[in-house]
Protein backbone atom coordinates (compact mmCIF):
# COMPACT_ATOMS: atom_id res chain seq x y z
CA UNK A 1 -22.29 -3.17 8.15
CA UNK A 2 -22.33 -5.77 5.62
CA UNK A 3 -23.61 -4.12 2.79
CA UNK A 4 -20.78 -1.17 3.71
CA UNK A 5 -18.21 -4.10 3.54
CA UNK A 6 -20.02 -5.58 0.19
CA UNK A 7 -20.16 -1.59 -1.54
CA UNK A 8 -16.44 -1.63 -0.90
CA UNK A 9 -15.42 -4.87 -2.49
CA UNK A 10 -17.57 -3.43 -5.46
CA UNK A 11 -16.09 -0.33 -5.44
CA UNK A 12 -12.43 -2.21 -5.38
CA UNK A 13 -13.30 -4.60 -8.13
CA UNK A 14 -14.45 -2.40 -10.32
CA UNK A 15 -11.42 -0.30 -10.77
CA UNK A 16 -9.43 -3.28 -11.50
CA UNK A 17 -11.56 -4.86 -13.90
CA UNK A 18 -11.84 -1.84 -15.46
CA UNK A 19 -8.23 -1.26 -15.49
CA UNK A 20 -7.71 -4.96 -16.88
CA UNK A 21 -10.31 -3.90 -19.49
CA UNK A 22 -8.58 -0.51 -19.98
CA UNK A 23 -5.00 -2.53 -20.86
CA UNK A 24 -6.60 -4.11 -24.24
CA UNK A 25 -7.85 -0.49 -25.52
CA UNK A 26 -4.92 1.71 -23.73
CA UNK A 27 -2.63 0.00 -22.00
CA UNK A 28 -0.26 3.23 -21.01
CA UNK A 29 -3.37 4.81 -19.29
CA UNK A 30 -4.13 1.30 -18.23
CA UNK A 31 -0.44 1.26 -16.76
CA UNK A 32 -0.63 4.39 -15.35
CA UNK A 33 -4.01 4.01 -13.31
CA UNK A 34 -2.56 0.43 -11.80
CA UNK A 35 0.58 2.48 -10.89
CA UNK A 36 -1.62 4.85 -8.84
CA UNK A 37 -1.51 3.88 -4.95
CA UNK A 38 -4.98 2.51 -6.07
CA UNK A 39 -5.08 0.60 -2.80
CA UNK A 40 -4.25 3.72 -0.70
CA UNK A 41 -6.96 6.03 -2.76
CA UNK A 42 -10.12 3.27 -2.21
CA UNK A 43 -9.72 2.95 1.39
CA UNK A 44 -8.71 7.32 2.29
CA UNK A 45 -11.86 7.24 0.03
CA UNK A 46 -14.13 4.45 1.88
CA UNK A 47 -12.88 4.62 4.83
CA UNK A 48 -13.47 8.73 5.32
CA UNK A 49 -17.36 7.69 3.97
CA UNK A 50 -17.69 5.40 6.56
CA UNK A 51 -16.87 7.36 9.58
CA UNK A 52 -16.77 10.74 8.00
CA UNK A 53 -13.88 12.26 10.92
CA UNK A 54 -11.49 14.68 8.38
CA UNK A 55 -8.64 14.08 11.27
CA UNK A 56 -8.93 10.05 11.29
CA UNK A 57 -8.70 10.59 7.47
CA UNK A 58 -5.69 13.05 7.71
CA UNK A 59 -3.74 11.11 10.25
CA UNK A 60 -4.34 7.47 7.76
CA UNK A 61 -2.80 9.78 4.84
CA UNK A 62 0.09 10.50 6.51
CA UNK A 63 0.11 7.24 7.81
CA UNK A 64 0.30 6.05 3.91
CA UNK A 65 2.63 8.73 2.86
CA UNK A 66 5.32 7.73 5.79
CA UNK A 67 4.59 3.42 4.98
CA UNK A 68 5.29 3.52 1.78
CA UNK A 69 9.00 4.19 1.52
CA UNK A 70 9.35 3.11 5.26
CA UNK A 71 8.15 -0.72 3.29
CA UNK A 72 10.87 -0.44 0.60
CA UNK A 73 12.64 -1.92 3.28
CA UNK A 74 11.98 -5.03 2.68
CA UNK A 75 13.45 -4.84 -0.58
CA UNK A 76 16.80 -3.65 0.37
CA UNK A 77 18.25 -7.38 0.91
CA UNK A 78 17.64 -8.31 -2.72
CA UNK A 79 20.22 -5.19 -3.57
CA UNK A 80 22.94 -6.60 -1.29
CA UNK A 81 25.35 -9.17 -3.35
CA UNK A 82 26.64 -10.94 -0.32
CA UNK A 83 22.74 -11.72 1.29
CA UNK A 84 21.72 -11.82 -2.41
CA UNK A 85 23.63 -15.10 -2.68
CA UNK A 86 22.23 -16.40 0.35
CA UNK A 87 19.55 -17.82 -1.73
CA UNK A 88 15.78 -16.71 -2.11
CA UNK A 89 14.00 -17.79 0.73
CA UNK A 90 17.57 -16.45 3.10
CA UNK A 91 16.97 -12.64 1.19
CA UNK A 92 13.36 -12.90 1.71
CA UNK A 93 13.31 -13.73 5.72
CA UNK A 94 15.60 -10.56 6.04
CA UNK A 95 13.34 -8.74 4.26
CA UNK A 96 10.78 -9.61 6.15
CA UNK A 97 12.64 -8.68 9.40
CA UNK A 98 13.38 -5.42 8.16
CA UNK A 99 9.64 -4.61 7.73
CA UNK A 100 9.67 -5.16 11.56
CA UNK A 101 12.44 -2.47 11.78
CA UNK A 102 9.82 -0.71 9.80
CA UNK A 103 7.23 -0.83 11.22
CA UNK A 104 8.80 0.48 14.61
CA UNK A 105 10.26 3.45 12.56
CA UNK A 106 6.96 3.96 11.29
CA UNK A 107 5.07 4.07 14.35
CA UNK A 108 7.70 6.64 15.97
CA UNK A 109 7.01 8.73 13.03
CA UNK A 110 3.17 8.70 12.76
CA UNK A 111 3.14 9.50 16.78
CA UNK A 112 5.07 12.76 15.77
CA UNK A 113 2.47 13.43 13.39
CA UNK A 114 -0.53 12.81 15.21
C-alpha cells in the first residue's frame, strides 16, 4: 500500500514539474496542460489502477463532472456588491457555507446517477 501511495505522489509531481518546466520553453501549452482538471485526470487514472472496478471509476467521473460547477458556488459571494463590501474574510465564510449547500445538491445528484 505504501509504495501505491508513493507511485502516486510520483506520478502527481511529475506532471507539475514538468508543466513548471514546460512554462520556460512553451508557456501556452504549459498554460493549457495546468488548465486541464489535472487533479481530476491523476486520480480517475490512479484510482481505476488501484481497484480496477470500470463502475467505481464511472460513478467518481460523474461525481467530478457534477462537483465542479456545483463548487463555483463558493465563488458566487465575491460577485455580489452588497456581501462584496462586507469585507474579505465576511465574503469568504459565505462562500464557504455555500459549498455546504453544495455539497447537499451534489450528493442528491450523484444518488440519481448511481
Amino acid at each position: 500500500m505504501v509504495i501505491v501511495t508513493l507511485f502516486k505522489l510520483v506520478v502527481a509531481a511529475s506532471v507539475i514539474a514538468f508543466a513548471s518546466w514546460l512554462s520556460q520553453k512553451r508557456p501556452e501549452l504549459a498554460g493549457f496542460i495546468i488548465a486541464l482538471p489535472l487533479a481530476s485526470l491523476i486520480a480517475l487514472a490512479l484510482g481505476h489502477v488501484q481497484h480496477g472496478e470500470a463502475e467505481k471509476s464511472i460513478l467518481f467521473a460523474k461525481s467530478i463532472l457534477v462537483g465542479v460547477p456545483v463548487s463555483y458556488l463558493f465563488f458566487l459571494p465575491f460577485f455580489v456588491p452588497t456581501l462584496a463590501k462586507q469585507g474579505f474574510w465576511a465574503t469568504y465564510g459565505i462562500g464557504i457555507a455555500l459549498l455546504g449547500l453544495g455539497f447537499l445538491i451534489h450528493r442528491q445528484i450523484v444518488s440519481w446517477l448511481a
